[in-house]
N, C-alpha and C. Protein backbone atom coordinates (compact mmCIF):
# COMPACT_ATOMS: atom_id res chain seq x y z
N UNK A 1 109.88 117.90 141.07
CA UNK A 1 110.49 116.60 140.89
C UNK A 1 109.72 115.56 141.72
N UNK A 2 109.76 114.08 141.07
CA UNK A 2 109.19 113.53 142.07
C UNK A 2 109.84 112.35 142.28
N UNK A 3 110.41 111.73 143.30
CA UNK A 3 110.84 110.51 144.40
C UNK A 3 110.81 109.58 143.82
N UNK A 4 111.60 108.65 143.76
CA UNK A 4 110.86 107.19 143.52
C UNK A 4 109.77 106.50 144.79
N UNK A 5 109.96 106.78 146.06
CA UNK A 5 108.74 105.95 146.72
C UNK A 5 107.42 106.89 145.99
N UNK A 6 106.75 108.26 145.80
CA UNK A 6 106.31 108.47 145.60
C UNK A 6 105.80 108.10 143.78
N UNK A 7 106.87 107.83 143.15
CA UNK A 7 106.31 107.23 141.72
C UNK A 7 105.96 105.98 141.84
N UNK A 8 106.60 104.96 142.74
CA UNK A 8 106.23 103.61 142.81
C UNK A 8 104.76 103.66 143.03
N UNK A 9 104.34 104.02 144.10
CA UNK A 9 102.92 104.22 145.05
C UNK A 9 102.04 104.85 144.01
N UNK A 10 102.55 105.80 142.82
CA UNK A 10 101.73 106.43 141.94
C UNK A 10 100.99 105.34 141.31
N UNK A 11 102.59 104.16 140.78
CA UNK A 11 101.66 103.27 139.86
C UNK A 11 101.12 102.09 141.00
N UNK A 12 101.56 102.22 141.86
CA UNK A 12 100.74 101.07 142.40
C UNK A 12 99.41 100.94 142.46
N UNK A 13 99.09 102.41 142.76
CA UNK A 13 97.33 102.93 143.19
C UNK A 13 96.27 103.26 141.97
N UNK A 14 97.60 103.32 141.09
CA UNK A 14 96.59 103.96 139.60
C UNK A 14 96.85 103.37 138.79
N UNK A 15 96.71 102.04 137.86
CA UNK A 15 96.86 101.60 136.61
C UNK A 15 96.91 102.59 135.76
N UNK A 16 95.62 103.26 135.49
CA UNK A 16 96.05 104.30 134.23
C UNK A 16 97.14 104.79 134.15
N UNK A 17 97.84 105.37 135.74
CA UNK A 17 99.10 106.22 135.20
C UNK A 17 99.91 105.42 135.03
N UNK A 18 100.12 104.13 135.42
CA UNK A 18 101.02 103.13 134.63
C UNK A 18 101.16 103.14 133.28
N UNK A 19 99.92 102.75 133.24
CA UNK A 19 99.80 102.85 131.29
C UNK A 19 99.81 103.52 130.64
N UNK A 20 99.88 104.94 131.12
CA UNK A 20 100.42 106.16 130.43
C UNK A 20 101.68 105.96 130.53
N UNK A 21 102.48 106.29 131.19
CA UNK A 21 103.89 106.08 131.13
C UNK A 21 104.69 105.02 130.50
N UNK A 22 103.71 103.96 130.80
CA UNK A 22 104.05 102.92 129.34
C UNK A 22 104.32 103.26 128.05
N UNK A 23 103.05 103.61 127.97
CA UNK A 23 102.84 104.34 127.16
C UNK A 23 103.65 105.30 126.34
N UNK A 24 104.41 105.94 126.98
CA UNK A 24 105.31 106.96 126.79
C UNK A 24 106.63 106.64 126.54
N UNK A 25 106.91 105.85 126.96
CA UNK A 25 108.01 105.25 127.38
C UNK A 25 108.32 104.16 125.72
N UNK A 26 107.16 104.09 125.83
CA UNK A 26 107.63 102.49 124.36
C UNK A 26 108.27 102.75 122.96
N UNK A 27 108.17 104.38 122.29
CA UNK A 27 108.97 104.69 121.38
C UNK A 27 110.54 104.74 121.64
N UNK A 28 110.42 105.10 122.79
CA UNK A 28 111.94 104.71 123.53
C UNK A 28 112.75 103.69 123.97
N UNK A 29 111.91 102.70 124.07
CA UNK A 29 112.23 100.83 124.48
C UNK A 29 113.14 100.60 123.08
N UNK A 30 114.02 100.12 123.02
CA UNK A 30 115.00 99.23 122.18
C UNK A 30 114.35 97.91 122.11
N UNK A 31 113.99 97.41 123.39
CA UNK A 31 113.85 96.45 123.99
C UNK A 31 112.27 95.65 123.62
N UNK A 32 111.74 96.46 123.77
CA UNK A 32 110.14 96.40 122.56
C UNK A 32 108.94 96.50 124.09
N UNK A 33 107.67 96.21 123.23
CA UNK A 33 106.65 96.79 124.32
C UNK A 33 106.90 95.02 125.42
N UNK A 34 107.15 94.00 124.85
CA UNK A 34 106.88 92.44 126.07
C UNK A 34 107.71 93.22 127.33
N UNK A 35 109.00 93.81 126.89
CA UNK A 35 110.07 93.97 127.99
C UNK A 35 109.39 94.96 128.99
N UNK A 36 108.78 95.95 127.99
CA UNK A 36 108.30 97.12 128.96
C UNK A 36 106.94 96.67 129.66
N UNK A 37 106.45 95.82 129.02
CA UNK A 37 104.87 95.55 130.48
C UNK A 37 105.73 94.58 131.53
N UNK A 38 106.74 93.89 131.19
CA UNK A 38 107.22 93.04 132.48
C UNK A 38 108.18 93.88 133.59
N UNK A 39 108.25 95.13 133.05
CA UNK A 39 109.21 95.99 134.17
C UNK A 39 108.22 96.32 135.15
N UNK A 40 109.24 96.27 135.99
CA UNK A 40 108.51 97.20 137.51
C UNK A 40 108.35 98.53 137.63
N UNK A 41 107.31 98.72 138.44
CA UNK A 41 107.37 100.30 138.62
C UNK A 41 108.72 100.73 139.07
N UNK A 42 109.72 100.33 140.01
CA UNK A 42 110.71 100.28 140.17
C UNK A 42 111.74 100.90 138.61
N UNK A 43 111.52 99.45 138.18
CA UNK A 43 112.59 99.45 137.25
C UNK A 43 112.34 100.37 136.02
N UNK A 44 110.73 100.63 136.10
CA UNK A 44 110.65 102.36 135.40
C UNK A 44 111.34 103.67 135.24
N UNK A 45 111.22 103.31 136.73
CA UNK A 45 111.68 104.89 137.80
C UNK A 45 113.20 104.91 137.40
N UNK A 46 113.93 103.83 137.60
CA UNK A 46 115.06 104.18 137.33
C UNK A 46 115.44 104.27 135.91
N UNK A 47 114.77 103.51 134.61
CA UNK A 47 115.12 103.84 133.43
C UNK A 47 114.69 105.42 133.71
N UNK A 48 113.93 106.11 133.62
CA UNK A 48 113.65 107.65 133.91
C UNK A 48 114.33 108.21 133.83
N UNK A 49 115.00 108.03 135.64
CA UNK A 49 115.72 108.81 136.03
C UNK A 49 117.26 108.86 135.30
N UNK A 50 117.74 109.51 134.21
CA UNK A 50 119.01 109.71 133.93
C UNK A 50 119.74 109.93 134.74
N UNK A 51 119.54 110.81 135.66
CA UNK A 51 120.58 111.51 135.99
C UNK A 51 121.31 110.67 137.56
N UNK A 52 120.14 109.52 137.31
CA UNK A 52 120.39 108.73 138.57
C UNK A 52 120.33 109.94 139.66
N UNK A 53 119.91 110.77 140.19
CA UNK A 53 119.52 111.29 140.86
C UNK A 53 118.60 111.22 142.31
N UNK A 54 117.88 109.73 141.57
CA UNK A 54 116.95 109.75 142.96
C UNK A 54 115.48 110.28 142.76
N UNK A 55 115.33 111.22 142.08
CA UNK A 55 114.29 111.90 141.34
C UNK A 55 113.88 112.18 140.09
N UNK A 56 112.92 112.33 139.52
CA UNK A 56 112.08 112.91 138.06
C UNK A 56 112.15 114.07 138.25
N UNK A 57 113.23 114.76 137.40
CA UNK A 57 112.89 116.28 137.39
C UNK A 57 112.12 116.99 136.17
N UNK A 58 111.84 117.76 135.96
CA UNK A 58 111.36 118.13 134.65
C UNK A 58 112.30 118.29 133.20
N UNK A 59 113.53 118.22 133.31
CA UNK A 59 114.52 117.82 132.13
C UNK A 59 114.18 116.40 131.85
N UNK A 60 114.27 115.32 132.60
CA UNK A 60 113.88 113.94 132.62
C UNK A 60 112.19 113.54 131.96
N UNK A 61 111.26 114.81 132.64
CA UNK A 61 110.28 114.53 132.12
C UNK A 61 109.92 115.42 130.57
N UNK A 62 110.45 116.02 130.63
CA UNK A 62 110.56 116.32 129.18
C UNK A 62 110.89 115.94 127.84
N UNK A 63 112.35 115.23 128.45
CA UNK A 63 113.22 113.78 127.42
C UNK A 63 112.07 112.88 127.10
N UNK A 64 110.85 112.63 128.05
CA UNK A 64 110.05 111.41 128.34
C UNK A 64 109.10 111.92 126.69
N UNK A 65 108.40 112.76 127.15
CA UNK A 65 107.36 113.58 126.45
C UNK A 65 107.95 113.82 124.80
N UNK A 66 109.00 114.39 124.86
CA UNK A 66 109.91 114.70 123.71
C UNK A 66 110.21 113.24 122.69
N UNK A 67 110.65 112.30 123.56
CA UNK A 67 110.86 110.83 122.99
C UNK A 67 109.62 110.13 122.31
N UNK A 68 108.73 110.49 123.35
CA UNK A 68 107.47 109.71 122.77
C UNK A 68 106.59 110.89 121.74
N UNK A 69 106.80 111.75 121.17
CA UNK A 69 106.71 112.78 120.29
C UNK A 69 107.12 112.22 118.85
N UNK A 70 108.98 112.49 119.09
CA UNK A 70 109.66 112.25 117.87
C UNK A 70 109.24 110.91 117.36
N UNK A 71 109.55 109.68 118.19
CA UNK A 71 109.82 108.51 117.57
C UNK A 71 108.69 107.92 117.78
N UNK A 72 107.22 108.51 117.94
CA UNK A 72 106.35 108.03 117.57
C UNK A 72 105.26 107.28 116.34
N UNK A 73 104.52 106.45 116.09
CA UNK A 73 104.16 106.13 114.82
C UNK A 73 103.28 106.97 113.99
N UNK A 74 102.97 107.65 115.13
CA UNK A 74 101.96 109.26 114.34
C UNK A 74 102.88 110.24 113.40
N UNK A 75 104.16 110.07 114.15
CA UNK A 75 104.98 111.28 113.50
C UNK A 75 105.54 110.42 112.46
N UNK A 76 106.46 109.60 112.33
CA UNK A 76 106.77 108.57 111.17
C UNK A 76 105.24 108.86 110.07
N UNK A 77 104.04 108.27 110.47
CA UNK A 77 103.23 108.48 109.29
C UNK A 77 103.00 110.01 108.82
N UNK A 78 103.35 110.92 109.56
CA UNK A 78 103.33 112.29 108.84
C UNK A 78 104.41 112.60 107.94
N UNK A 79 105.34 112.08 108.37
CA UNK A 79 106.84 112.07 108.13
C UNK A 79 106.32 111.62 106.51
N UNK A 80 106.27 110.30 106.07
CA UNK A 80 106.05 109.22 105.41
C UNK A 80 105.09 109.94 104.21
N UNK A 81 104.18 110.55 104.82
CA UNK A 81 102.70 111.42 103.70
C UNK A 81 103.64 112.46 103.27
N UNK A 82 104.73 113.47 103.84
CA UNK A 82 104.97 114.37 103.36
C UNK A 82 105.98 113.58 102.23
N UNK A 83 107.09 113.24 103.05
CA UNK A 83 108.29 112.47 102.28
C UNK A 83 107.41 112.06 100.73
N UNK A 84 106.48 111.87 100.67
CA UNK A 84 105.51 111.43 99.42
C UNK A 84 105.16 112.06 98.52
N UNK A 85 104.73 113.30 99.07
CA UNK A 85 104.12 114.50 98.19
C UNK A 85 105.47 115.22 98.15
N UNK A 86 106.76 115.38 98.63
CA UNK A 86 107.75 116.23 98.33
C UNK A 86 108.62 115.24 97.42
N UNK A 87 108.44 113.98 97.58
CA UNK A 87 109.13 112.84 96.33
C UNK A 87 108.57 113.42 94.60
N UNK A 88 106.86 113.75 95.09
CA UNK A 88 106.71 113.98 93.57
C UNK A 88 106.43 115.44 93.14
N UNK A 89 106.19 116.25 93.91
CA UNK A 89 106.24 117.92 93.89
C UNK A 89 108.22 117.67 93.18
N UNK A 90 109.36 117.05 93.74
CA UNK A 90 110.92 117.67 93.52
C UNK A 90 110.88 117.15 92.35
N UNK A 91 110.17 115.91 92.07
CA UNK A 91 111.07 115.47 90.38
C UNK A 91 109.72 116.16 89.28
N UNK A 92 108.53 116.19 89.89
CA UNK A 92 107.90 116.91 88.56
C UNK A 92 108.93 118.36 88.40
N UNK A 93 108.99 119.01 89.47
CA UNK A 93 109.77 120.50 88.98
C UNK A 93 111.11 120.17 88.66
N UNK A 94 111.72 119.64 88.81
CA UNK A 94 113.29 118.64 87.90
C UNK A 94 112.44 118.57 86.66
N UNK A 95 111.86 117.88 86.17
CA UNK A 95 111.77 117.70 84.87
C UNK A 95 110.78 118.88 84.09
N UNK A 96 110.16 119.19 85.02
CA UNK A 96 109.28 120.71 84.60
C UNK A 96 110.42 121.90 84.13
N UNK A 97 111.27 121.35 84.71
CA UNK A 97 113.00 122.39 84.72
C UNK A 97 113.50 122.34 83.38
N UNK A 98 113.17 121.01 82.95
CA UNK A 98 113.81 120.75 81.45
C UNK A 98 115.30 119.20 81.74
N UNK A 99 115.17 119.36 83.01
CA UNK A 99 116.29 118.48 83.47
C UNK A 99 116.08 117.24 83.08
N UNK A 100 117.22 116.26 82.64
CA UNK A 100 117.42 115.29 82.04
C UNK A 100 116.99 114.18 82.72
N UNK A 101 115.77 112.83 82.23
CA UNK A 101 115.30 111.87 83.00
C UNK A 101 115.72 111.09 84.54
N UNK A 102 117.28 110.88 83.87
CA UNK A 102 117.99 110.32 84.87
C UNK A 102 118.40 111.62 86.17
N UNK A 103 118.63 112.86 85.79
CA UNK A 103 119.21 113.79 86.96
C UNK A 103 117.82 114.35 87.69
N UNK A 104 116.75 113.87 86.88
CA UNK A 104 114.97 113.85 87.89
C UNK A 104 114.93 112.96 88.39
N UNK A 105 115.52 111.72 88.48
CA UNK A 105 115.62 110.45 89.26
C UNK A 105 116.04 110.58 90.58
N UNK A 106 117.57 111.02 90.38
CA UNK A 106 118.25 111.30 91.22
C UNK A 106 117.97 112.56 92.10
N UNK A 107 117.37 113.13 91.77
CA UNK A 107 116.61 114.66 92.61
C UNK A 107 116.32 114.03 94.21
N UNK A 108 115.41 112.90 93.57
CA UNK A 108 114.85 112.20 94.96
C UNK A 108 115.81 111.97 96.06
N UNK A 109 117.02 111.36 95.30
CA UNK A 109 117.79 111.03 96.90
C UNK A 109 118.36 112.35 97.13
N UNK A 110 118.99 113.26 96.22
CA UNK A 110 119.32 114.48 97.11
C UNK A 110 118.37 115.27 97.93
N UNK A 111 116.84 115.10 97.94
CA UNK A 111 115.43 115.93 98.97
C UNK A 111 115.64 115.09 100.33
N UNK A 112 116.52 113.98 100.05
CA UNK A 112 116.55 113.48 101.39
C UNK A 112 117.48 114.54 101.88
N UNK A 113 118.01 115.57 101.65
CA UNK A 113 118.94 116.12 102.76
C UNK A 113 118.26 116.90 103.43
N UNK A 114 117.01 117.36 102.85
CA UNK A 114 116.03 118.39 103.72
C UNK A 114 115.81 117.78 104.83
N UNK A 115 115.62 116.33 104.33
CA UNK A 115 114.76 115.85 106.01
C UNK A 115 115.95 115.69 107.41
N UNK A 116 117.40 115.46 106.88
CA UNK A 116 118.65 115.92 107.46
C UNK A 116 119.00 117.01 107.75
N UNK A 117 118.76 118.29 107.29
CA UNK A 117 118.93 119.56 107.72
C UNK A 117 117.59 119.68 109.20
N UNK A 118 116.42 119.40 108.17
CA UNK A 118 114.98 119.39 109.62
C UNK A 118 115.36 118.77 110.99
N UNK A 119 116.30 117.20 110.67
CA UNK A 119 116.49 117.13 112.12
C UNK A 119 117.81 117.24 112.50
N UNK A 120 118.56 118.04 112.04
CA UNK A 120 119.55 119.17 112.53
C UNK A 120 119.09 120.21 113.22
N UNK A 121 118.39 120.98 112.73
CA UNK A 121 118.09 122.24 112.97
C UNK A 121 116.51 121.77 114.42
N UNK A 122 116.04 120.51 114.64
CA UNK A 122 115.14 120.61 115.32
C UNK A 122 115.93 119.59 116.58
N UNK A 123 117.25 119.63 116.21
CA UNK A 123 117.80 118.87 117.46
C UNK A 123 117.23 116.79 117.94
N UNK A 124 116.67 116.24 116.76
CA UNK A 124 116.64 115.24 116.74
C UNK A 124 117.65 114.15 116.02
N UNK A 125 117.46 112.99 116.33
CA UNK A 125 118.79 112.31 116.27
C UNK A 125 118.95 112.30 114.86
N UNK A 126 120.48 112.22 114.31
CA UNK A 126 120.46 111.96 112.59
C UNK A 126 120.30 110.99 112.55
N UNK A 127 119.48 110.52 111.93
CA UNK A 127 119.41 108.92 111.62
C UNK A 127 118.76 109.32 110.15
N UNK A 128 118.66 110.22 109.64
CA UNK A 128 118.42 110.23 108.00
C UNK A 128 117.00 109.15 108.13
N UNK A 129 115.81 108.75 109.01
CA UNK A 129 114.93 108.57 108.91
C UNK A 129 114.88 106.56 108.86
N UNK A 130 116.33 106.19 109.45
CA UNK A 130 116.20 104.63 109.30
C UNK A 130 117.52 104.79 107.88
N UNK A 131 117.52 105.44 106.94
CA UNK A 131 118.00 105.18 105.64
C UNK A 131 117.17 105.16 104.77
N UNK A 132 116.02 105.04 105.27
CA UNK A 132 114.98 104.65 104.59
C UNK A 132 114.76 105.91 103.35
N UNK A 133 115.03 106.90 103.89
CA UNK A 133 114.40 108.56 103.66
C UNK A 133 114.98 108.55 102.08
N UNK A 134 116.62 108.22 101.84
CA UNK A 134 117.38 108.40 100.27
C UNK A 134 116.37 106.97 99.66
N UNK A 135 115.79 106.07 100.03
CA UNK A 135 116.05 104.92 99.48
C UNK A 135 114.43 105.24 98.91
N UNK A 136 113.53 105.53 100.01
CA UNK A 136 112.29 105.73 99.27
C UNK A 136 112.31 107.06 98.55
N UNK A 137 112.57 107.89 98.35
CA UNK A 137 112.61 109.24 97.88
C UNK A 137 113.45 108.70 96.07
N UNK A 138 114.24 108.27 96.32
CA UNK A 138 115.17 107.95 94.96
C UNK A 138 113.95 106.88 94.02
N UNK A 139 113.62 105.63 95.31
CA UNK A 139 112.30 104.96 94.15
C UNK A 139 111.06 105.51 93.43
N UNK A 140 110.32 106.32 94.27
CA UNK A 140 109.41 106.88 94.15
C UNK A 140 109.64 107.92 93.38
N UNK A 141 110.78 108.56 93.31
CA UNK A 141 110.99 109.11 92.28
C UNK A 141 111.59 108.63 90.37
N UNK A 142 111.95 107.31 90.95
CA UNK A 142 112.47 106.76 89.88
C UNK A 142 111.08 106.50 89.43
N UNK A 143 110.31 105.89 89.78
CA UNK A 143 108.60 105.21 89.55
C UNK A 143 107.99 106.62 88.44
N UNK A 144 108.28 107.68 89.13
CA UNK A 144 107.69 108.80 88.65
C UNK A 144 108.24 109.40 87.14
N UNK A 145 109.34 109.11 87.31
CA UNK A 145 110.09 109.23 86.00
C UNK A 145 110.18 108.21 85.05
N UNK A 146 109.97 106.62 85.28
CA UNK A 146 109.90 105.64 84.72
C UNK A 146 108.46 105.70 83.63
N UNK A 147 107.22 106.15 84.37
CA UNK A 147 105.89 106.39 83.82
C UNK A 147 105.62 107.05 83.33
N UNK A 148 106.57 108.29 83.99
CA UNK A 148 106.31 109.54 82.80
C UNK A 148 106.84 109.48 81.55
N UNK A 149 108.14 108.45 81.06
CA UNK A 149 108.64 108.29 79.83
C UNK A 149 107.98 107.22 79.41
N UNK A 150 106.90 106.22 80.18
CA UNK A 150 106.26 105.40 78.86
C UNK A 150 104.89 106.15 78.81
N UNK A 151 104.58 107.21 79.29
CA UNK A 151 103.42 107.41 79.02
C UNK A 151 103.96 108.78 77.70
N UNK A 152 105.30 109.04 77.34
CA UNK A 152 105.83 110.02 76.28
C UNK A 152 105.94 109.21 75.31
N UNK A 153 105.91 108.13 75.46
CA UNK A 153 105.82 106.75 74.23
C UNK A 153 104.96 106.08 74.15
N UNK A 154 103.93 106.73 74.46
CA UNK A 154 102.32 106.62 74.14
C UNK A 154 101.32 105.24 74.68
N UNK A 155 101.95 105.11 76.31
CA UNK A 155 101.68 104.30 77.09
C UNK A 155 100.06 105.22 77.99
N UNK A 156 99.01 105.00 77.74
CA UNK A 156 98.17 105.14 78.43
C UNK A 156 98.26 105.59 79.95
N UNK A 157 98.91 106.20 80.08
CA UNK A 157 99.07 106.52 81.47
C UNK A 157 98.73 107.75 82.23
N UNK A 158 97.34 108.30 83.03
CA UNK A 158 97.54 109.63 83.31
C UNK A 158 98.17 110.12 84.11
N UNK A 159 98.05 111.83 84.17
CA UNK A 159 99.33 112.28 85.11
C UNK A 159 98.69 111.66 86.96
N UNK A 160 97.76 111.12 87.20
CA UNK A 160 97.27 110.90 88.34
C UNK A 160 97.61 109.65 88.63
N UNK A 161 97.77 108.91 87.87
CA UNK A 161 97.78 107.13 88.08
C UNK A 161 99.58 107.44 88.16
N UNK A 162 100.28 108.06 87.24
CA UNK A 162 102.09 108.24 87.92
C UNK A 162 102.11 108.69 89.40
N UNK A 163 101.24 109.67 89.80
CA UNK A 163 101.40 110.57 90.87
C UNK A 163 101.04 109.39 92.44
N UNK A 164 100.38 108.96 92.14
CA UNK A 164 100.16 108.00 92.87
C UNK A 164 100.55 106.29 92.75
N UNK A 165 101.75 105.79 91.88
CA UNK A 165 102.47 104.81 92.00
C UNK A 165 103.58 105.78 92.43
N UNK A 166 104.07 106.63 92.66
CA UNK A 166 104.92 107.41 92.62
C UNK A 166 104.95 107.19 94.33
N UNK A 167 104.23 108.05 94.97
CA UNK A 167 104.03 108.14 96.21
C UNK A 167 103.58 107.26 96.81
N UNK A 168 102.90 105.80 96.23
CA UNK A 168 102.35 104.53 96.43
C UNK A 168 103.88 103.74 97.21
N UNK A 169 104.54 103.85 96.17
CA UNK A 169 106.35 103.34 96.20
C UNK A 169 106.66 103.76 97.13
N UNK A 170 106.52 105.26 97.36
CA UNK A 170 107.82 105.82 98.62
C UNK A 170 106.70 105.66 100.02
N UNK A 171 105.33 105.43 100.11
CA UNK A 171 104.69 104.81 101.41
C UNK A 171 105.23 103.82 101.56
N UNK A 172 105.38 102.63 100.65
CA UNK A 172 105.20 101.50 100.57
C UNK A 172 107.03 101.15 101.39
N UNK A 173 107.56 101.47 100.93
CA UNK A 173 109.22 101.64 101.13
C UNK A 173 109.51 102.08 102.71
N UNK A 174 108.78 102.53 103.24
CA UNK A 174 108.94 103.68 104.42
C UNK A 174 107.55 102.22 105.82
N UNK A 175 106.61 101.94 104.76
CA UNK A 175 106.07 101.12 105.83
C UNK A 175 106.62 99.62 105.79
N UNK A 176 107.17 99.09 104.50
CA UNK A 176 108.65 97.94 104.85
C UNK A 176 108.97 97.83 106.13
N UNK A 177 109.87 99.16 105.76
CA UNK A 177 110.69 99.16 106.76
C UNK A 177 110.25 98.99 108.47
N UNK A 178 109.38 99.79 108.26
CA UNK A 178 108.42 100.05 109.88
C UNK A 178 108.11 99.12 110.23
N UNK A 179 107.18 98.19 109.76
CA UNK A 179 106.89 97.21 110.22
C UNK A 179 107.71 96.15 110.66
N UNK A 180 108.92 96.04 109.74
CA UNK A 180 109.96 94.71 109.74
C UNK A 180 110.56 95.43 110.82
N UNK A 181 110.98 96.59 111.48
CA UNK A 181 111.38 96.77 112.41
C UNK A 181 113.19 97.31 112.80
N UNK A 182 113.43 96.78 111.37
CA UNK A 182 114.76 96.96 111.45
C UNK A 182 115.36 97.84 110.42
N UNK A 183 116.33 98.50 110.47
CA UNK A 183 116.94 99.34 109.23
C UNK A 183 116.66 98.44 107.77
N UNK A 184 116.49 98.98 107.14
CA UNK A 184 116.19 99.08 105.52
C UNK A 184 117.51 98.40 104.89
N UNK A 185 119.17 99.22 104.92
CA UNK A 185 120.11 98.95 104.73
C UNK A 185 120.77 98.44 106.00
N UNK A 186 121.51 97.80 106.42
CA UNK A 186 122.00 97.48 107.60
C UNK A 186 123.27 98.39 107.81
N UNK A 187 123.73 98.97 108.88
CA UNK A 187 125.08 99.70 108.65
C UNK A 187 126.09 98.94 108.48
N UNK A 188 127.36 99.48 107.69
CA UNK A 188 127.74 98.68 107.48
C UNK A 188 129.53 98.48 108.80
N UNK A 189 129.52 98.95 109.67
CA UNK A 189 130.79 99.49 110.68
C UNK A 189 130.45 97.87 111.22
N UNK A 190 130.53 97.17 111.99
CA UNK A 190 130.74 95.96 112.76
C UNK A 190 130.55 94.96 111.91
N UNK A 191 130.71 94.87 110.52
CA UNK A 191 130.19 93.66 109.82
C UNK A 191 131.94 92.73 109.25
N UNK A 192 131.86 91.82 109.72
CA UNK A 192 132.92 90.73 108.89
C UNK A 192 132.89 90.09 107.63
């Protein structure tokens, strides 16, 4: 574990390890990265420290490591590539099934429960991915099913140019959101 005089003095003497921990720290900021370069080494130490303790223990530094893991923009864009290729892998085999246009549509928002079971079972927060996860999965799948019935009514369309407005949609839906920063749907519990 380590002290706060001894973490202060860490960043005092070493920029880099400041900016690592910044670093670390910013998927976790609510507050955004302006708030986090104007904190003190101080006022680091104590966001850190949960347990108000007085010290960094390795549960604390793990939460740290773990936080800046999950809710990182590396993992969102992996997140985002798969969510893409499993949008159009579920409704081609829905309709490869024989299943009816509209219940291949809808396939999409039910694959969002996989990504709800994944962070069940991996102990990350439910947040169903922002909302985002039913909303792009259902378009991108609708896109996919929309093209595939004008290209059955003799719309020029190959199976590559669907496959990729398909998954074009559910990137596109997923980096909206990311960028604008804020939920997709707004919840709806505190609203008048």
């Amino acid at each position: 574990s380590v002290g706060q005089d001894a973490f202060v003095r860490a960043c005092e003497h070493n920029d880099e390890f400041l900016k690592i921990v910044r670093y670390a720290m910013l998927p976790t900021m609510k507050e955004g990265a302006r708030k986090l370069e104007s904190m003190t080494p101080d006022e680091i130490f104590r966001r850190l420290d949960v347990d108000v303790s007085g010290t960094i223990d390795s549960f604390e530094l793990k939460s740290l490591v773990q936080g800046r893991f999950h809710n990182s923009w590396e993992m969102y864009t992996i997140d985002t590539a798969a969510l893409a290729a499993v949008t159009v892998a579920g409704v081609h085999g829905a309709i490869s099934m024989g299943l009816h246009p509209l219940v291949a549509a809808t396939s999409g928002i039910v694959m969002s429960l996989g990504g709800v079971l994944r962070d069940l079972f991996c102990g990350r927060d439910l947040a169903m991915a922002s909302q985002s996860y039913a909303i792009a999965t259902g378009a991108g799948s609708t896109v996919y099913v929309l093209t595939r019935e004008m290209a059955l009514r003799g719309y020029p369309l190959l199976a590559m140019t669907r496959i990729f407005l398909s998954m074009g949609t559910t990137v596109s839906i997923r980096c909206w959101e990311y960028f604008r920063g804020e939920q997709l749907l707004a919840p709806m519990h505190g609203r008048k």
